[in-house]
Structure formats: C-alpha cells, structure tokens
Protein backbone atom coordinates (compact mmCIF):
# COMPACT_ATOMS: atom_id res chain seq x y z
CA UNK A 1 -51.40 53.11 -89.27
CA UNK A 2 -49.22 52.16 -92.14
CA UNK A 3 -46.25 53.89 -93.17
CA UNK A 4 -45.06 54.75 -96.33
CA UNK A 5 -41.44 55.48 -96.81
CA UNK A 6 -40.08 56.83 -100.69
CA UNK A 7 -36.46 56.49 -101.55
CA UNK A 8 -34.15 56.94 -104.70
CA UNK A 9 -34.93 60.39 -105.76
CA UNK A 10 -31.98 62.64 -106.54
CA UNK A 11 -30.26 64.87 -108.72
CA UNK A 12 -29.59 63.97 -112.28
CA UNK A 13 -28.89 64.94 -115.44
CA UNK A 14 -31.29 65.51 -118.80
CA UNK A 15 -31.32 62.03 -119.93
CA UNK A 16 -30.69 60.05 -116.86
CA UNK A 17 -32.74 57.40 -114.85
CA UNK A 18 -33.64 56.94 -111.81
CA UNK A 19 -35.72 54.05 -110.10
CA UNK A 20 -37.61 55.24 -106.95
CA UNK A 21 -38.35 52.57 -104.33
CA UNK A 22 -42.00 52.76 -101.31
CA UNK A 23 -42.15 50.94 -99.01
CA UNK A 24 -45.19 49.92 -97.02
CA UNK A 25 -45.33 49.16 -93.31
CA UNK A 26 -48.20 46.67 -94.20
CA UNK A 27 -48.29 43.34 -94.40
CA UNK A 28 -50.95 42.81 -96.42
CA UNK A 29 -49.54 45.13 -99.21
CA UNK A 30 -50.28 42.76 -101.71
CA UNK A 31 -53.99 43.06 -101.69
CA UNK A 32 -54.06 46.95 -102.65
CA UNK A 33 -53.18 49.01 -105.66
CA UNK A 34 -50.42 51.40 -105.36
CA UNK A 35 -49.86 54.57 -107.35
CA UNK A 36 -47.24 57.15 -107.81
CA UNK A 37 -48.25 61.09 -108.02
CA UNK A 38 -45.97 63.98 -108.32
CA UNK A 39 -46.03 67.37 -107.47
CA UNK A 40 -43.91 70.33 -109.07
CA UNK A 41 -43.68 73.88 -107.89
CA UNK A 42 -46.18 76.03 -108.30
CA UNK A 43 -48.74 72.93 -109.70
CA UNK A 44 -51.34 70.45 -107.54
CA UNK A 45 -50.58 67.10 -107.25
CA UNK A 46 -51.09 64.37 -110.12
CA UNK A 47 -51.46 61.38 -111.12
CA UNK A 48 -48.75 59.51 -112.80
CA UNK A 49 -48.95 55.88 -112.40
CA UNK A 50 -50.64 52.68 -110.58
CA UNK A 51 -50.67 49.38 -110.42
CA UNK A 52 -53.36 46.89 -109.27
CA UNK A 53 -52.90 43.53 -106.29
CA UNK A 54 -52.57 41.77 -109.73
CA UNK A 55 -49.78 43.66 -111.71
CA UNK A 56 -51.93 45.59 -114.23
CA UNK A 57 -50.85 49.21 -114.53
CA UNK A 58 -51.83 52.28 -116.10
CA UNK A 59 -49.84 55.33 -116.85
CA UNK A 60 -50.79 59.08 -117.70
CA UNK A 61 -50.02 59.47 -121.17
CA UNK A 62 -47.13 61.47 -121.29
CA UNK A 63 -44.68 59.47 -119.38
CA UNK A 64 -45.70 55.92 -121.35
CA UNK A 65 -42.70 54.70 -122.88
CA UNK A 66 -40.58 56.19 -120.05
CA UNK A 67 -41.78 55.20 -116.93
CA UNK A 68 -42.23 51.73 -115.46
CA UNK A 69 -44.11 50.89 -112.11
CA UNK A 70 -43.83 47.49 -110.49
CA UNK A 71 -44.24 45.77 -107.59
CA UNK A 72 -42.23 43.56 -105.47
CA UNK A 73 -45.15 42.46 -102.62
CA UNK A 74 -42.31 39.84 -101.18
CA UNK A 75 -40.52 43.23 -100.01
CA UNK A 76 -44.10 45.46 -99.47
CA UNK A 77 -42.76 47.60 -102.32
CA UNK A 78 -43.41 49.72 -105.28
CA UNK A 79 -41.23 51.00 -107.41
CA UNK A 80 -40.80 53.39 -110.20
CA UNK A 81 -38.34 53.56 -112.76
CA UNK A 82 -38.23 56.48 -114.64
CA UNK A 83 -35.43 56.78 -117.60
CA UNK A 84 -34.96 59.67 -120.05
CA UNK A 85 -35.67 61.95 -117.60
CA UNK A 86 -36.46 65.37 -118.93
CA UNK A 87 -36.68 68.93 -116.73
CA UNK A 88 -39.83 69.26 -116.73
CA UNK A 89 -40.15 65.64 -114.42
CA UNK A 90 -38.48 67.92 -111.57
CA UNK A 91 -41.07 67.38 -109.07
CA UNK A 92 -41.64 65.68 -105.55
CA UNK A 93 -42.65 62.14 -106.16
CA UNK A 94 -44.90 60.05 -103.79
CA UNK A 95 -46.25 56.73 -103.43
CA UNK A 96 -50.17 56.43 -102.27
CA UNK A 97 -52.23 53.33 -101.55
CA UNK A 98 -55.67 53.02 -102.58
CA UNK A 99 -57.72 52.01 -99.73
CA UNK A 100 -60.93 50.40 -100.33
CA UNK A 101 -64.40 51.50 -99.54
CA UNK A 102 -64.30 54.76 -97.05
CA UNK A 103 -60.98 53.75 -95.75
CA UNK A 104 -58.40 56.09 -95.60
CA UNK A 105 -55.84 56.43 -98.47
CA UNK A 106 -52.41 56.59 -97.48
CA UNK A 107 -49.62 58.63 -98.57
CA UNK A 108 -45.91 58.67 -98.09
CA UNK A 109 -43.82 61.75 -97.12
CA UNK A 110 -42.32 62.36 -100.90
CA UNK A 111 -39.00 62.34 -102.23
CA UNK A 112 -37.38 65.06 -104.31
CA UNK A 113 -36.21 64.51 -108.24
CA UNK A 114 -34.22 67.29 -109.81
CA UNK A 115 -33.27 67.03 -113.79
CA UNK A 116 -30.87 69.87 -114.69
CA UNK A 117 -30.89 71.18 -118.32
C-alpha cells in the first residue's frame, strides 16, 4: 500500500507563493510519474500538472508560467511550487501516482490552499 502524504498548503495572500511538498511511502518512487490535481468547491477534480521517472513535465495551460513541478526521488518527493497565486487557485491540492498497466493509481489525502482577495 503506499502512502501519500501532501504538505505546505496554507493561507496566503493574492500574489504570494507557496511550494507544496508529497511524499511517497515507496521506494521505488523514481520509476513512476507523479501529478498534481486540484479540486475547488463546487467543481470535479483536475488536472494540473505531472511529471514523468525522467523529469519531463506538462502543465494545463493556464497555470504555465506560474507553476513548477519537480521531483526530488532521493527524498520520494514531488513538489509544486506555485507563485503569483491568484483566488481563483483556492482549491484542495493533491498529489497522485500513475500506476502502470491495471494497477491501482494512488492518491494522497489533499491539502488545503486559500488565496484571499
């Protein structure tokens, strides 16, 4: 069973950063892709950002140029940073890893980013 386990989200202010930090249970984290979804009120989770075993990444469109994923596989870790943050990123943010095949995709238990206005 692995275990994911977000960190770093918070309150902060229209403008600010914030870098949020998974971390994986496995030790052979550095074989799989990671990705980071979010999910605001009232809207289905999406999508935001990924990054393969080999450090390519793709973002959705509207958060290139502010967000940043990366991967530290020494520490089993993924992280985002996020700068500029606008109101609209309020949302619960969680890390998944793609399994492969039929295997099961894990997800970790979210954590909570709040932009005032």
């Amino acid at each position: 069973q692995v275990q994911l386990v977000e960190s770093g989200g918070g309150l902060v202010q229209d403008g600010g950063s914030l870098r949020l930090s998974c971390a994986s249970s496995e030790s052979t984290f550095s074989g799989y892709t990671m990705g980071w979804y979010r999910q605001a009120p009232g809207h289905q989770r999406e999508w935001v950002a990924s990054i393969t075993s080999g450090g390519a990444t793709n973002y959705v469109d509207y958060v290139k140029g502010r967000f940043t994923i990366s991967r530290d596989d020494a520490k089993n870790t993924v992280y985002l940073q996020i700068n500029s943050l606008k109101p609209e990123d309020t949302a619960v943010y969680y890390c998944k890893k793609f399994s492969r095949g039929r295997a099961t995709d894990y997800w970790g238990q979210g954590t909570q980013v709040t932009v005032s206005s």
